[in-house]
PDB file of N, CA and C in Angstrom:
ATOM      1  N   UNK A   1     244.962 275.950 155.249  1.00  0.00           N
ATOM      2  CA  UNK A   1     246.083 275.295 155.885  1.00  0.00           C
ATOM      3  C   UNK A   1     246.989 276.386 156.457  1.00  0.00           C
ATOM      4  N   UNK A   2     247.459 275.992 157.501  1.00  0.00           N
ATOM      5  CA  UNK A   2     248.307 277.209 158.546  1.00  0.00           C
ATOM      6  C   UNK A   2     249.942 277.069 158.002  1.00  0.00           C
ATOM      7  N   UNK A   3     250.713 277.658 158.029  1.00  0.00           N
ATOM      8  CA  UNK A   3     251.958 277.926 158.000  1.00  0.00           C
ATOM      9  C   UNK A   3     252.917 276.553 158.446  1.00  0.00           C
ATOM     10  N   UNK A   4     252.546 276.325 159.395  1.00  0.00           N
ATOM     11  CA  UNK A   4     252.908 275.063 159.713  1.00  0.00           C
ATOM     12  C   UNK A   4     252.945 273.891 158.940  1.00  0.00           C
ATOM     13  N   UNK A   5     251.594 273.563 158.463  1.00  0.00           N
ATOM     14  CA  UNK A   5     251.280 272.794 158.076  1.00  0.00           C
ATOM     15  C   UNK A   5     251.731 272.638 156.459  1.00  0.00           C
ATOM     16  N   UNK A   6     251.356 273.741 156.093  1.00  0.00           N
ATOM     17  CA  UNK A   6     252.136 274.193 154.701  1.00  0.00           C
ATOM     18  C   UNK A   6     253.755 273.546 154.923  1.00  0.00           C
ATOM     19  N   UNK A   7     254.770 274.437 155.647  1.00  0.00           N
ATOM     20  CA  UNK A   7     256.052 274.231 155.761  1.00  0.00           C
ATOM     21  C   UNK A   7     256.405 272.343 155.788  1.00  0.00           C
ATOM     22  N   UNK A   8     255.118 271.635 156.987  1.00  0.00           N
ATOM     23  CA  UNK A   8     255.388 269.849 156.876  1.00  0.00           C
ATOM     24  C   UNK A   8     255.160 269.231 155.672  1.00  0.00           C
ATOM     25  N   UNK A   9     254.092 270.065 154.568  1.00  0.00           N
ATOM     26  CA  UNK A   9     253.587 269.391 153.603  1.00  0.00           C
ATOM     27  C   UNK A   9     254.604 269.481 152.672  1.00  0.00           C
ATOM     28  N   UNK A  10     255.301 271.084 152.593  1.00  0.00           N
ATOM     29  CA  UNK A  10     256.500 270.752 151.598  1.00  0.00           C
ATOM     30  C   UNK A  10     257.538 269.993 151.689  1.00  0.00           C
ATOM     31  N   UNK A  11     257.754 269.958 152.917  1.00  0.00           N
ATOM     32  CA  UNK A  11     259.154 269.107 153.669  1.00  0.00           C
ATOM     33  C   UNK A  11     259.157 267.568 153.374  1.00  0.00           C
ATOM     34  N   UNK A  12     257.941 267.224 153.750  1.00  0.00           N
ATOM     35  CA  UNK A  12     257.268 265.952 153.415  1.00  0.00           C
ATOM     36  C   UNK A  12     257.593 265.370 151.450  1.00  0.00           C
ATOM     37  N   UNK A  13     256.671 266.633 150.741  1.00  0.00           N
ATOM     38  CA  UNK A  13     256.714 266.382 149.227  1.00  0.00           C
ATOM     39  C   UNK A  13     258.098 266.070 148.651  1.00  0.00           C
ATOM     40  N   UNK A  14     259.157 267.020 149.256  1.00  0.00           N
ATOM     41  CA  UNK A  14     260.583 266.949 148.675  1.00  0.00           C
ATOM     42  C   UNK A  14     261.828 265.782 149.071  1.00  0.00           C
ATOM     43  N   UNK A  15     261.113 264.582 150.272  1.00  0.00           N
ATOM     44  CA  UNK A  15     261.877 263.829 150.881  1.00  0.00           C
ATOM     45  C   UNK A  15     261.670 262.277 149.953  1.00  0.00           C
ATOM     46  N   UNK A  16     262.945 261.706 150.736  1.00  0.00           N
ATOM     47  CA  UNK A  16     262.854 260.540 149.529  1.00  0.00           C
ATOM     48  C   UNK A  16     261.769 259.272 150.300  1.00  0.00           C
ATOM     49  N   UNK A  17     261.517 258.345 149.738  1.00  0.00           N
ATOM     50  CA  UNK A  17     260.521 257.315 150.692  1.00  0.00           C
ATOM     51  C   UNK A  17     260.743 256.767 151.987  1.00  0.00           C
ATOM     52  N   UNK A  18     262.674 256.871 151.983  1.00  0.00           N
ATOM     53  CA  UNK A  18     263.082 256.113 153.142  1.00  0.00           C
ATOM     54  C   UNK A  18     262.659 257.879 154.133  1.00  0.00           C
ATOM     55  N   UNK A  19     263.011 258.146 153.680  1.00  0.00           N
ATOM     56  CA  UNK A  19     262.513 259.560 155.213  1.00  0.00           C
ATOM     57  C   UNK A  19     261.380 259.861 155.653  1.00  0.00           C
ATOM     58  N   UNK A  20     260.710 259.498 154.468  1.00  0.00           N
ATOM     59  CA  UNK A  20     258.736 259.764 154.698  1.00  0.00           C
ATOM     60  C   UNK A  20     258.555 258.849 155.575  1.00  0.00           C
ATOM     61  N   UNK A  21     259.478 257.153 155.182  1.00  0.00           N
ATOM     62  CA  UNK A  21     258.579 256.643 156.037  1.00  0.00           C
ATOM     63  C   UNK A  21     259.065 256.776 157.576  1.00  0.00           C
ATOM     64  N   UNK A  22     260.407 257.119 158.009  1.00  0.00           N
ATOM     65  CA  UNK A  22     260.593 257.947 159.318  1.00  0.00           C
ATOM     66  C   UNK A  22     259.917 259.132 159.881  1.00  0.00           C
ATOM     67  N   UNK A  23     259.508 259.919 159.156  1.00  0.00           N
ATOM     68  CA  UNK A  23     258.539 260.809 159.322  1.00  0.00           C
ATOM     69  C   UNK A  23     257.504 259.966 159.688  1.00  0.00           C
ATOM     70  N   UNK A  24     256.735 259.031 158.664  1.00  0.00           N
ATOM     71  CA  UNK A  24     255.088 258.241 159.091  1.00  0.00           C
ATOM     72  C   UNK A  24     255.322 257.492 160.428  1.00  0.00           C
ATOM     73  N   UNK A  25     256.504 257.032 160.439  1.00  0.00           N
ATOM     74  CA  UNK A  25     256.617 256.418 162.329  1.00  0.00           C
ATOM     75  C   UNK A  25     256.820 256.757 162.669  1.00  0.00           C
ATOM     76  N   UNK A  26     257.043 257.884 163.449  1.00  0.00           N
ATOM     77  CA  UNK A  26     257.202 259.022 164.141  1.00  0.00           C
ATOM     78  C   UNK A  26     255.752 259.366 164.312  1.00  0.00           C
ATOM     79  N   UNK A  27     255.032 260.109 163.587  1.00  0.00           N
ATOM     80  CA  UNK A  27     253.293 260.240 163.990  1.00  0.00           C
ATOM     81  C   UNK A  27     252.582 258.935 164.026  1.00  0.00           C
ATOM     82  N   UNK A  28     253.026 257.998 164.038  1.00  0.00           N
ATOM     83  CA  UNK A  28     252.283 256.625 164.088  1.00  0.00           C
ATOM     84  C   UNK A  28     252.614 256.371 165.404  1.00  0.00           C
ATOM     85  N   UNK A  29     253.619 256.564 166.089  1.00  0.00           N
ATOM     86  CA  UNK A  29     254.055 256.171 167.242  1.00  0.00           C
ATOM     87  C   UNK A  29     254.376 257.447 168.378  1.00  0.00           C
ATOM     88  N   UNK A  30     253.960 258.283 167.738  1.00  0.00           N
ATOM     89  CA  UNK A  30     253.841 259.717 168.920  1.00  0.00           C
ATOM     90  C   UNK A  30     253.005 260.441 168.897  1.00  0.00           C
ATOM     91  N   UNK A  31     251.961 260.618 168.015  1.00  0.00           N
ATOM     92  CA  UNK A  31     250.704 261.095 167.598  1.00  0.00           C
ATOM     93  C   UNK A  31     249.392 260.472 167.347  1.00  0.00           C
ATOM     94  N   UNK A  32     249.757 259.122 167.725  1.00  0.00           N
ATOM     95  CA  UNK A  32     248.652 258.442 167.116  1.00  0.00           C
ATOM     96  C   UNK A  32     247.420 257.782 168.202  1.00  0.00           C
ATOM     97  N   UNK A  33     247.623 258.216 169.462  1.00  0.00           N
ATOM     98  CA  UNK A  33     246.746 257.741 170.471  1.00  0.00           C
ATOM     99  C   UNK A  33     246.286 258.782 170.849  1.00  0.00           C
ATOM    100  N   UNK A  34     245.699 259.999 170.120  1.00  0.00           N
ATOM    101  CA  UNK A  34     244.488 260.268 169.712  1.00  0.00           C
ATOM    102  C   UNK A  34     242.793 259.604 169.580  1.00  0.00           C
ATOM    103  N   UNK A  35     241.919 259.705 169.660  1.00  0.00           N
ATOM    104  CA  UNK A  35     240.672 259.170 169.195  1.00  0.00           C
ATOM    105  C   UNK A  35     239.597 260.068 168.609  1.00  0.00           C
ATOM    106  N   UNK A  36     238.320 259.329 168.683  1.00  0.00           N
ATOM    107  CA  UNK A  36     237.515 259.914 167.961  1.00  0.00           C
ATOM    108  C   UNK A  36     236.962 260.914 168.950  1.00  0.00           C
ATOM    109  N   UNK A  37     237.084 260.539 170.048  1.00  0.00           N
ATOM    110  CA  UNK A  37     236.522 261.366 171.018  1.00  0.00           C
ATOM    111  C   UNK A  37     237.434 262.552 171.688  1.00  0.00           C
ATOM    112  N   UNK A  38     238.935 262.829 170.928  1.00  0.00           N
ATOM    113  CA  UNK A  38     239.421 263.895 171.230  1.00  0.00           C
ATOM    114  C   UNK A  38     238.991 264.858 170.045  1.00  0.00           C
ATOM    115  N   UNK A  39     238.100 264.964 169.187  1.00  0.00           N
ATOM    116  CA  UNK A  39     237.647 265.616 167.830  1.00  0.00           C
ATOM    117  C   UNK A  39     236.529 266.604 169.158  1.00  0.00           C
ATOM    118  N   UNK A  40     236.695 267.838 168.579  1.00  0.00           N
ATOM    119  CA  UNK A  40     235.739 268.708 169.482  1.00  0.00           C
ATOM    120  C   UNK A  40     234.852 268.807 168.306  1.00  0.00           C
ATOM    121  N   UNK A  41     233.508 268.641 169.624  1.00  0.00           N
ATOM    122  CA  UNK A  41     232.493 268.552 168.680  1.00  0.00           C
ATOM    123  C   UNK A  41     231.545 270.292 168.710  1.00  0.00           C
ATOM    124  N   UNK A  42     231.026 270.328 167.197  1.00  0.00           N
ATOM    125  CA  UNK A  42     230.538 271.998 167.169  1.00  0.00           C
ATOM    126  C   UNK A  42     229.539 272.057 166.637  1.00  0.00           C
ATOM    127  N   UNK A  43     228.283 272.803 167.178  1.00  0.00           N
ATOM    128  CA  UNK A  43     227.346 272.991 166.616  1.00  0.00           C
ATOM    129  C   UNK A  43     227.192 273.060 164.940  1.00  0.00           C
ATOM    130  N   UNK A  44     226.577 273.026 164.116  1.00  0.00           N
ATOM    131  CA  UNK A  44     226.599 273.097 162.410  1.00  0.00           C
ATOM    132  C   UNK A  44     225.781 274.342 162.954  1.00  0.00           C
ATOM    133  N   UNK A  45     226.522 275.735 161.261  1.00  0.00           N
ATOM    134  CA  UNK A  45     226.481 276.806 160.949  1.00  0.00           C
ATOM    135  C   UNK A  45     225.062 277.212 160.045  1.00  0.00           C
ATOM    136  N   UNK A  46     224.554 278.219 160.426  1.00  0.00           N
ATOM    137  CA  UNK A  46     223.330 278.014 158.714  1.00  0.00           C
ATOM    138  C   UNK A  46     223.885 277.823 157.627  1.00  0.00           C
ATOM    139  N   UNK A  47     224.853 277.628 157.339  1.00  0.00           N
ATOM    140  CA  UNK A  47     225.617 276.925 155.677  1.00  0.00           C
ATOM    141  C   UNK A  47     225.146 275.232 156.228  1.00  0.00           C
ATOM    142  N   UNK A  48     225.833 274.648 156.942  1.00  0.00           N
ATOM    143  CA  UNK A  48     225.597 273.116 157.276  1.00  0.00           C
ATOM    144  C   UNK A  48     223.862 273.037 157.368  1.00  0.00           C
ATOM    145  N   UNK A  49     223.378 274.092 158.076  1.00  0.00           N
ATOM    146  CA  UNK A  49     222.040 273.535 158.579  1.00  0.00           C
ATOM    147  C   UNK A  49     221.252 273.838 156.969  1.00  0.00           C
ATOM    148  N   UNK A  50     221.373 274.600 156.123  1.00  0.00           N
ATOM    149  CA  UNK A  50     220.909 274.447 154.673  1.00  0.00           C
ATOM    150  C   UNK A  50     221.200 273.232 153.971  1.00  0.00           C
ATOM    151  N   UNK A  51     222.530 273.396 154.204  1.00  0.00           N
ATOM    152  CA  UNK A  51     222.580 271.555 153.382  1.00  0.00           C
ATOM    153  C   UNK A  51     222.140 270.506 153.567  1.00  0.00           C
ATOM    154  N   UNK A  52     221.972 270.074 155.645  1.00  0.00           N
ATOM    155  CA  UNK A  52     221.108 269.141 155.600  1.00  0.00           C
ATOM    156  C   UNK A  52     220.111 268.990 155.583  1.00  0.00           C
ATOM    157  N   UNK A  53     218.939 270.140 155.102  1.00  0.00           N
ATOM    158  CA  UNK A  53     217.887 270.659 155.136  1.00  0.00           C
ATOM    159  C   UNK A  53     217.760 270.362 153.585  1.00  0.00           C
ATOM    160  N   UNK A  54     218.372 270.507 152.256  1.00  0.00           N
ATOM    161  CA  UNK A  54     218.262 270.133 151.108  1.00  0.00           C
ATOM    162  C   UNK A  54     218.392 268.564 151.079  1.00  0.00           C
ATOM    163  N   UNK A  55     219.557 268.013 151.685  1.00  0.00           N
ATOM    164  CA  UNK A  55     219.200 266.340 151.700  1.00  0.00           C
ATOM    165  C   UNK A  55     218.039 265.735 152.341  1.00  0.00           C
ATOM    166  N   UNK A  56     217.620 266.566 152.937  1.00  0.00           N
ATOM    167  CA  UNK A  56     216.109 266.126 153.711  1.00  0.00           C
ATOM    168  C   UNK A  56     214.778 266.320 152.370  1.00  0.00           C
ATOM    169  N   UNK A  57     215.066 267.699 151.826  1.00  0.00           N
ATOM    170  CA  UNK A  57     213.922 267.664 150.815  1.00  0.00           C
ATOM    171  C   UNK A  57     214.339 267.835 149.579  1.00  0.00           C
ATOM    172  N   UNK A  58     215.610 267.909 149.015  1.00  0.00           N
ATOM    173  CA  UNK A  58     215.864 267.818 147.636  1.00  0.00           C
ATOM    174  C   UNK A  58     216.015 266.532 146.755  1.00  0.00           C
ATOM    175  N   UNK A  59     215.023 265.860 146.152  1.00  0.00           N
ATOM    176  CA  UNK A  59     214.687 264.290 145.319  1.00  0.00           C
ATOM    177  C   UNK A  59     216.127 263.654 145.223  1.00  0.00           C
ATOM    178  N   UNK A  60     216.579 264.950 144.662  1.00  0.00           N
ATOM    179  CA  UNK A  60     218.281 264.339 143.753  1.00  0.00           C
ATOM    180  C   UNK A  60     219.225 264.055 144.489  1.00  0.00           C
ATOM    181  N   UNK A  61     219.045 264.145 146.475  1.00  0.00           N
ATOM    182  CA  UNK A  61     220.007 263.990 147.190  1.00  0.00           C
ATOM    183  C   UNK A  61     219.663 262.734 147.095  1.00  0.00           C
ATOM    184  N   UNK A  62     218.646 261.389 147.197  1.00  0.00           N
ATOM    185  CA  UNK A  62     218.261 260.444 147.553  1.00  0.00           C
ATOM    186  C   UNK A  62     218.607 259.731 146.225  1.00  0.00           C
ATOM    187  N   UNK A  63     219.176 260.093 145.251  1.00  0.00           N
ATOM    188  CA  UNK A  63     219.491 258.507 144.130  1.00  0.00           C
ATOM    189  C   UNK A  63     220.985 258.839 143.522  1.00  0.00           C
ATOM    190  N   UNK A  64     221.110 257.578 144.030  1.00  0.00           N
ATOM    191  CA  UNK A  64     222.048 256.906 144.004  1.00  0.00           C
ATOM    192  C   UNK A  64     222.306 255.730 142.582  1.00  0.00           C
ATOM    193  N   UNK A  65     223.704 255.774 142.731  1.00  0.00           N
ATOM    194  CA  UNK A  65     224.219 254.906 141.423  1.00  0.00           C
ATOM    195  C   UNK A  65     225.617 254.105 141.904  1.00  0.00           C
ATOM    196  N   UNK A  66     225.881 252.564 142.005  1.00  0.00           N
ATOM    197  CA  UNK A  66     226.955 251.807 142.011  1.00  0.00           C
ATOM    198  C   UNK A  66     227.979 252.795 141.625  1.00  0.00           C
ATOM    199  N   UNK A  67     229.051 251.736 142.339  1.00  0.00           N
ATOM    200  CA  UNK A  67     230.207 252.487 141.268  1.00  0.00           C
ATOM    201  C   UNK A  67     230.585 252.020 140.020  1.00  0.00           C
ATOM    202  N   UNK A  68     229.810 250.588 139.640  1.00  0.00           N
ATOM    203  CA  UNK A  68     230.290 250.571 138.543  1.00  0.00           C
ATOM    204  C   UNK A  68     229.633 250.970 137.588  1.00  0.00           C
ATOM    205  N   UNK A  69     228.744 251.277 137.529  1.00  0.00           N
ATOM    206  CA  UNK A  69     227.772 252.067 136.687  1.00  0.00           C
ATOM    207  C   UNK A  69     228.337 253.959 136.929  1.00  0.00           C
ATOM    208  N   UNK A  70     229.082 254.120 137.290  1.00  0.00           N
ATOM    209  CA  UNK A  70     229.296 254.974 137.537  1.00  0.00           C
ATOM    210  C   UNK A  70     230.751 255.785 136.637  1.00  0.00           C
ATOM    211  N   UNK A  71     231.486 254.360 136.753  1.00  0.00           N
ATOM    212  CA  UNK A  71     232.722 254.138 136.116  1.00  0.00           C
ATOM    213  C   UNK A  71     232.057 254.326 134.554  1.00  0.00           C
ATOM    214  N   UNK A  72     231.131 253.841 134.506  1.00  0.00           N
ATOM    215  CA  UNK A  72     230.463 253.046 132.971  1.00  0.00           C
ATOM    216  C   UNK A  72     230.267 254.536 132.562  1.00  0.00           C
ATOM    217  N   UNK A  73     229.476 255.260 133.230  1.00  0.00           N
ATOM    218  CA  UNK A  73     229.381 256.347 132.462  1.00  0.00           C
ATOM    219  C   UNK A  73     230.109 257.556 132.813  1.00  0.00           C
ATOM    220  N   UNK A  74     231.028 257.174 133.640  1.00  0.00           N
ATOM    221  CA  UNK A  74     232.243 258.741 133.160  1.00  0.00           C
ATOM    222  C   UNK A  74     233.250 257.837 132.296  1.00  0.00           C
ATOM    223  N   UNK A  75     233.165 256.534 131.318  1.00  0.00           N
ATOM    224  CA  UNK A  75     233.575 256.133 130.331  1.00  0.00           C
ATOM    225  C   UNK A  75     235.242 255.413 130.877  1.00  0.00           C
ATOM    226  N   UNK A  76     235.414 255.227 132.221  1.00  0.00           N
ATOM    227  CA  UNK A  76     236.569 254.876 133.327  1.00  0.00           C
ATOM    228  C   UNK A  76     236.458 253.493 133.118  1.00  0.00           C
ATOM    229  N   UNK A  77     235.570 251.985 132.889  1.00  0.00           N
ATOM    230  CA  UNK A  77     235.934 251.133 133.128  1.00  0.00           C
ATOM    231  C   UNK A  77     236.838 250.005 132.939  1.00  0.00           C
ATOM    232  N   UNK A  78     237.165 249.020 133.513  1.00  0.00           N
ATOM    233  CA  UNK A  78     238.810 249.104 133.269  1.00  0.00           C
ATOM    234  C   UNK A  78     238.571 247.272 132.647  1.00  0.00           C
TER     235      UNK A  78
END
């Protein structure tokens, strides 16, 4: 995280709800017509191209478990 971003995140953490949420409309209504298609898109690195190269042939990428069975056994269910 850049300097910037750091400095909004603290500014943000230390404000009370009524200011956050002036802050959240403010980027809801001046930042927010953005899309998916302003995301620049970038080739994947040999770190990315290993990983999807292990979900392609590593067994243990392919099973899967609910979440509530999941809950069940990190002992979470409610």
């Amino acid at each position: 995280m850049n300097a910037i971003k750091e400095r909004i995140f603290g500014a943000v953490t230390v404000m009370d709800d009524s200011d956050a949420k002036k802050v959240w409309d403010f980027v809801v209504e001046n930042l927010s017509s953005r899309s998916w298609d302003d995301i620049e898109e970038v080739s994947p690195d040999e770190w990315d191209l290993k990983m999807l190269d292990d979900i392609d042939r590593n067994p243990d990428c392919h099973e899967f478990i609910s979440q509530e069975d999941l809950l069940k056994e990190l002992d979470l269910t409610v």
